[in-house]
PDB file of N, CA and C in Angstrom:
ATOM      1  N   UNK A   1       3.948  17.742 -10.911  1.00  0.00           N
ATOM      2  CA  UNK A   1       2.806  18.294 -10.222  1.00  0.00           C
ATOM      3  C   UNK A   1       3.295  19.060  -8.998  1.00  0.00           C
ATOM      4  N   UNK A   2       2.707  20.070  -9.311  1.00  0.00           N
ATOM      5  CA  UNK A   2       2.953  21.156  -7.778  1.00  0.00           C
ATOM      6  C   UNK A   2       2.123  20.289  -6.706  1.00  0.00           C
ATOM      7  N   UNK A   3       2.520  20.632  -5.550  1.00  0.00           N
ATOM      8  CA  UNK A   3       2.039  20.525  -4.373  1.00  0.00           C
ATOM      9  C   UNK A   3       0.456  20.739  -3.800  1.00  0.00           C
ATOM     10  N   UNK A   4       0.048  22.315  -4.085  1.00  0.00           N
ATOM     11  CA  UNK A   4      -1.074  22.608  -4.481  1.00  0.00           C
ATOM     12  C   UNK A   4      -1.917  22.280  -5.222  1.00  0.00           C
ATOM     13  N   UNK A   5      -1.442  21.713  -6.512  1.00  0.00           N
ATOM     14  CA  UNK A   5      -2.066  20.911  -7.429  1.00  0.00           C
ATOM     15  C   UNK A   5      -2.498  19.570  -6.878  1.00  0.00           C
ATOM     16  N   UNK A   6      -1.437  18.959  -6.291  1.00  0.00           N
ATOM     17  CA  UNK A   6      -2.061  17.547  -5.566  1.00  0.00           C
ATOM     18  C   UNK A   6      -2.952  17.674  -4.512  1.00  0.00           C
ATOM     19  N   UNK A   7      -2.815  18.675  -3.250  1.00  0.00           N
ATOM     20  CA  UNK A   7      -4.106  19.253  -2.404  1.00  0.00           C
ATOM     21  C   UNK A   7      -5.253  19.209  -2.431  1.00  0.00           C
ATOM     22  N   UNK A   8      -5.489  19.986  -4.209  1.00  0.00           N
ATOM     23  CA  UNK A   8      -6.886  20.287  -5.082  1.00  0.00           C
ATOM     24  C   UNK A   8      -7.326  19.342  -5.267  1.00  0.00           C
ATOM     25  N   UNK A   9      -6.543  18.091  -5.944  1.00  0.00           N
ATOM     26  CA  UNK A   9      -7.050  16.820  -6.539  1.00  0.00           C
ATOM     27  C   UNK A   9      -7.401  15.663  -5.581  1.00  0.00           C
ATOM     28  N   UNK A  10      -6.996  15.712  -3.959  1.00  0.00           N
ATOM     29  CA  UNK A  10      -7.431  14.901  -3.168  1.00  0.00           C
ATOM     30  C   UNK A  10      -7.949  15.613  -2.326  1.00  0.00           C
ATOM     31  N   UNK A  11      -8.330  16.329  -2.024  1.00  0.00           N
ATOM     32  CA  UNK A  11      -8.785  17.418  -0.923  1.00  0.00           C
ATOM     33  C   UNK A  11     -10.068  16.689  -0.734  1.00  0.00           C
ATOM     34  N   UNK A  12     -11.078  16.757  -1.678  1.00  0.00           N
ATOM     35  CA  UNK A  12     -12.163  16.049  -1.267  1.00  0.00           C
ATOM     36  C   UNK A  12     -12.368  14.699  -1.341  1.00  0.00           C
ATOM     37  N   UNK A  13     -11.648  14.065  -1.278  1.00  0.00           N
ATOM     38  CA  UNK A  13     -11.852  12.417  -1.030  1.00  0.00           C
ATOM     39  C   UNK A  13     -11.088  12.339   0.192  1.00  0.00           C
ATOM     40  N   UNK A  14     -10.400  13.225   0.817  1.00  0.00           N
ATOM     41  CA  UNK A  14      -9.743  13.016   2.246  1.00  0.00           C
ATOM     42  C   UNK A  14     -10.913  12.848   3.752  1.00  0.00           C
ATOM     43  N   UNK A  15     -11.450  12.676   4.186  1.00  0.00           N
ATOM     44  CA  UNK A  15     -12.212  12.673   5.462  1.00  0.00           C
ATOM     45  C   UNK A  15     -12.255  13.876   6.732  1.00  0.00           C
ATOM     46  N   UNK A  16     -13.692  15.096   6.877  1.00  0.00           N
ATOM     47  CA  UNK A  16     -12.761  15.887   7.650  1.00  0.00           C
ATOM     48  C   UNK A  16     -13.322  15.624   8.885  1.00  0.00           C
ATOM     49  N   UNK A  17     -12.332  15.388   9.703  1.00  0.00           N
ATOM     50  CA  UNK A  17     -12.490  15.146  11.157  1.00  0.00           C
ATOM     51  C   UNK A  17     -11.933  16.134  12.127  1.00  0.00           C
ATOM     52  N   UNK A  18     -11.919  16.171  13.249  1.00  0.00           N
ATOM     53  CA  UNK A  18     -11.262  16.851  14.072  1.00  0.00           C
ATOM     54  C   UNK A  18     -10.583  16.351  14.130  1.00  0.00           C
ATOM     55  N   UNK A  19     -10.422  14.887  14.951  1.00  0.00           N
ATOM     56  CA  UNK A  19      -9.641  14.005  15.619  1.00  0.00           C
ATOM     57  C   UNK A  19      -8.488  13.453  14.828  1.00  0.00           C
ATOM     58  N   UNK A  20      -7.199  13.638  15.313  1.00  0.00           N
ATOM     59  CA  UNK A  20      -5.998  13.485  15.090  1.00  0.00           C
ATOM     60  C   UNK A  20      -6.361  11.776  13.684  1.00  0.00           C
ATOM     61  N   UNK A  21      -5.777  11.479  12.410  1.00  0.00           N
ATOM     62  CA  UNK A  21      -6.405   9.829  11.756  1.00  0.00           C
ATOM     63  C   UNK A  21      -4.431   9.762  11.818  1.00  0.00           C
ATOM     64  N   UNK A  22      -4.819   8.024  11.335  1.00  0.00           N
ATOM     65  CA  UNK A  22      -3.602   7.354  10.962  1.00  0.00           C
ATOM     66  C   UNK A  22      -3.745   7.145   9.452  1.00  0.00           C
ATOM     67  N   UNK A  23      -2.483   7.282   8.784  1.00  0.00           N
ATOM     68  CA  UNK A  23      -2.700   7.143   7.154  1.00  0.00           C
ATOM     69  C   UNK A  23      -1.516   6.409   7.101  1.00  0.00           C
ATOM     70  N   UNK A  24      -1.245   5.199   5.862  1.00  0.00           N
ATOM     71  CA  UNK A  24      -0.659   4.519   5.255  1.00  0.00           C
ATOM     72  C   UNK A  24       0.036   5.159   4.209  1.00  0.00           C
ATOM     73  N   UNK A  25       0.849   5.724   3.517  1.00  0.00           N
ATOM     74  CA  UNK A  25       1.019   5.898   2.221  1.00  0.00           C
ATOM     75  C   UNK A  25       2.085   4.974   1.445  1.00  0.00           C
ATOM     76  N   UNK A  26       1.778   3.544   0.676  1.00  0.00           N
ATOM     77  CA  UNK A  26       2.670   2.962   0.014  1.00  0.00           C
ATOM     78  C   UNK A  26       2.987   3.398  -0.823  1.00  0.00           C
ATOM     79  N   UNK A  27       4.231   3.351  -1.495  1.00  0.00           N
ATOM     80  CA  UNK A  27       4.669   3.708  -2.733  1.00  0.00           C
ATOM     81  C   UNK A  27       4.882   5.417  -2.868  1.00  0.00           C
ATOM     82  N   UNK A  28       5.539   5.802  -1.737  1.00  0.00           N
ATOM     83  CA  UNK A  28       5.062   7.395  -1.928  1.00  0.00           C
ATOM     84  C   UNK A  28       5.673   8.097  -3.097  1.00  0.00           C
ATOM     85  N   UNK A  29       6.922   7.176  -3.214  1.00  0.00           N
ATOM     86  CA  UNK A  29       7.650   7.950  -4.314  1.00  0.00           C
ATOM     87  C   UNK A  29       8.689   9.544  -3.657  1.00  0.00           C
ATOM     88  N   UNK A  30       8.714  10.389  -4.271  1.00  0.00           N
ATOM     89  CA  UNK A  30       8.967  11.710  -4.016  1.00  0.00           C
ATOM     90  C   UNK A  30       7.732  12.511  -2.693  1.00  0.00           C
ATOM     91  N   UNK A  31       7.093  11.893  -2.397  1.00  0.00           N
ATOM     92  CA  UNK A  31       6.157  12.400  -1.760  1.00  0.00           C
ATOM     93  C   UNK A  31       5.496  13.735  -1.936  1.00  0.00           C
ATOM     94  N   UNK A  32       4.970  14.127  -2.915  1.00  0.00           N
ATOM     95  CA  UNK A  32       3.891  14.843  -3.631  1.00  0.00           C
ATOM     96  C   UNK A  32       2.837  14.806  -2.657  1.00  0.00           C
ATOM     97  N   UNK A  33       2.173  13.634  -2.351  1.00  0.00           N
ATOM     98  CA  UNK A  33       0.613  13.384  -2.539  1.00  0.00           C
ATOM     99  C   UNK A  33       0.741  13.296  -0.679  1.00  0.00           C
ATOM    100  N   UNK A  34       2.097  12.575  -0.441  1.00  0.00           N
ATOM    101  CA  UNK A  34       2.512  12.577   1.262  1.00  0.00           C
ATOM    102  C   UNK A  34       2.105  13.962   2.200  1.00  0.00           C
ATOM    103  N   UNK A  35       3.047  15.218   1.362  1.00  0.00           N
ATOM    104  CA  UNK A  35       3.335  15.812   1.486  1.00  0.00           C
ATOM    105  C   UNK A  35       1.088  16.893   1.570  1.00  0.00           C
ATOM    106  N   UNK A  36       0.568  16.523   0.631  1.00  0.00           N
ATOM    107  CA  UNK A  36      -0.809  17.111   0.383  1.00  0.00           C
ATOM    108  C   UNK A  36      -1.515  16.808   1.485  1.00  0.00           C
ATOM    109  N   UNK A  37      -1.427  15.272   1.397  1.00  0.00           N
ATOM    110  CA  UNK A  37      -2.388  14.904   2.833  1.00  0.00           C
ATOM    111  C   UNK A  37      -1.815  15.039   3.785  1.00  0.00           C
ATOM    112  N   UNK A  38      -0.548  15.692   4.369  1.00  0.00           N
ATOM    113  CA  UNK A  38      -0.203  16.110   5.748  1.00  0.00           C
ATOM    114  C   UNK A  38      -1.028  17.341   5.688  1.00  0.00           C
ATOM    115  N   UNK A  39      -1.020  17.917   4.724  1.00  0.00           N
ATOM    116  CA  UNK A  39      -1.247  19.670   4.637  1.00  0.00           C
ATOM    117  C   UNK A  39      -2.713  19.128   5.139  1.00  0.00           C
ATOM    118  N   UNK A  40      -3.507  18.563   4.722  1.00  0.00           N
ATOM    119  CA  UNK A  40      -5.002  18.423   4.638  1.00  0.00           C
ATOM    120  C   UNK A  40      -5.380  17.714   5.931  1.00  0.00           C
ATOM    121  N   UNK A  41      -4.537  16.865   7.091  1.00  0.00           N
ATOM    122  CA  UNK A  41      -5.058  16.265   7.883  1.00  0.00           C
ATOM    123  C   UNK A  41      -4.949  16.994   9.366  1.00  0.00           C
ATOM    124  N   UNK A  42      -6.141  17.118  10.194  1.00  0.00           N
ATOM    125  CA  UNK A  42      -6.025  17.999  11.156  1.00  0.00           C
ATOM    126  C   UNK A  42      -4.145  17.443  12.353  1.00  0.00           C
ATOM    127  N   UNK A  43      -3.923  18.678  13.210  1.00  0.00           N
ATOM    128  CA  UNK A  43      -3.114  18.642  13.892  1.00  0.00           C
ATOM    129  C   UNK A  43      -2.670  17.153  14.452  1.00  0.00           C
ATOM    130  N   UNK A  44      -1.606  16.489  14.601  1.00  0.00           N
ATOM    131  CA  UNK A  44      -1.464  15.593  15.597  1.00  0.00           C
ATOM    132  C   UNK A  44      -1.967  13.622  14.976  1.00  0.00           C
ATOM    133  N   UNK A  45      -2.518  14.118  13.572  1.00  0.00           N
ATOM    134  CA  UNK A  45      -2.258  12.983  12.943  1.00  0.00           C
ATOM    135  C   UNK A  45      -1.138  12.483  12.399  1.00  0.00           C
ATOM    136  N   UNK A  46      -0.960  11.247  11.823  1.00  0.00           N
ATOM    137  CA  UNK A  46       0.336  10.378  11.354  1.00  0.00           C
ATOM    138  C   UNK A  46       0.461   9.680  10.370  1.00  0.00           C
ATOM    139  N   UNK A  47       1.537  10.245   9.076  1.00  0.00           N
ATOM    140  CA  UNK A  47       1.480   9.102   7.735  1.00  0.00           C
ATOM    141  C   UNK A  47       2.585   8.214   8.120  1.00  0.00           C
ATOM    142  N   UNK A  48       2.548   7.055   7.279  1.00  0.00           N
ATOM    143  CA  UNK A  48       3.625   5.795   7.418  1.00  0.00           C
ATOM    144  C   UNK A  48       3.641   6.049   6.118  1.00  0.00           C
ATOM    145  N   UNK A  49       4.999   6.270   5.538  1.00  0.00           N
ATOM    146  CA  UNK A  49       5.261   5.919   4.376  1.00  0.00           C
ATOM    147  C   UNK A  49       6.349   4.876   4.218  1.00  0.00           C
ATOM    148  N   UNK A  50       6.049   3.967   3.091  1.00  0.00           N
ATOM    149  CA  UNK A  50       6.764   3.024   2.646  1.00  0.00           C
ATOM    150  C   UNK A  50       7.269   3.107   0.887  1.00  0.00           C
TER     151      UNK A  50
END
């Protein structure tokens, strides 16, 4: 899966806020989906991946 492709497929189940969120990502793997929801979360937020 492209990158863009993962974007499309969570884009709308992501939350849109202004305000900087904190995200969890277990199991990221290759980080695909890591990598989508950085693209998608406003400035100055933070993933934890494990």
């Amino acid at each position: 899966m492209e990158q863009q492709e993962a974007i499309d497929l969570i884009g709308k189940a992501i939350p849109q806020r202004a305000s900087p969120q904190l995200w969890a990502d277990l199991g990221c793997g290759r980080g695909t989906f890591t990598g989508a929801l950085a693209h998608l979360l406003p400035k100055g937020s933070h993933i934890y991946m494990q």
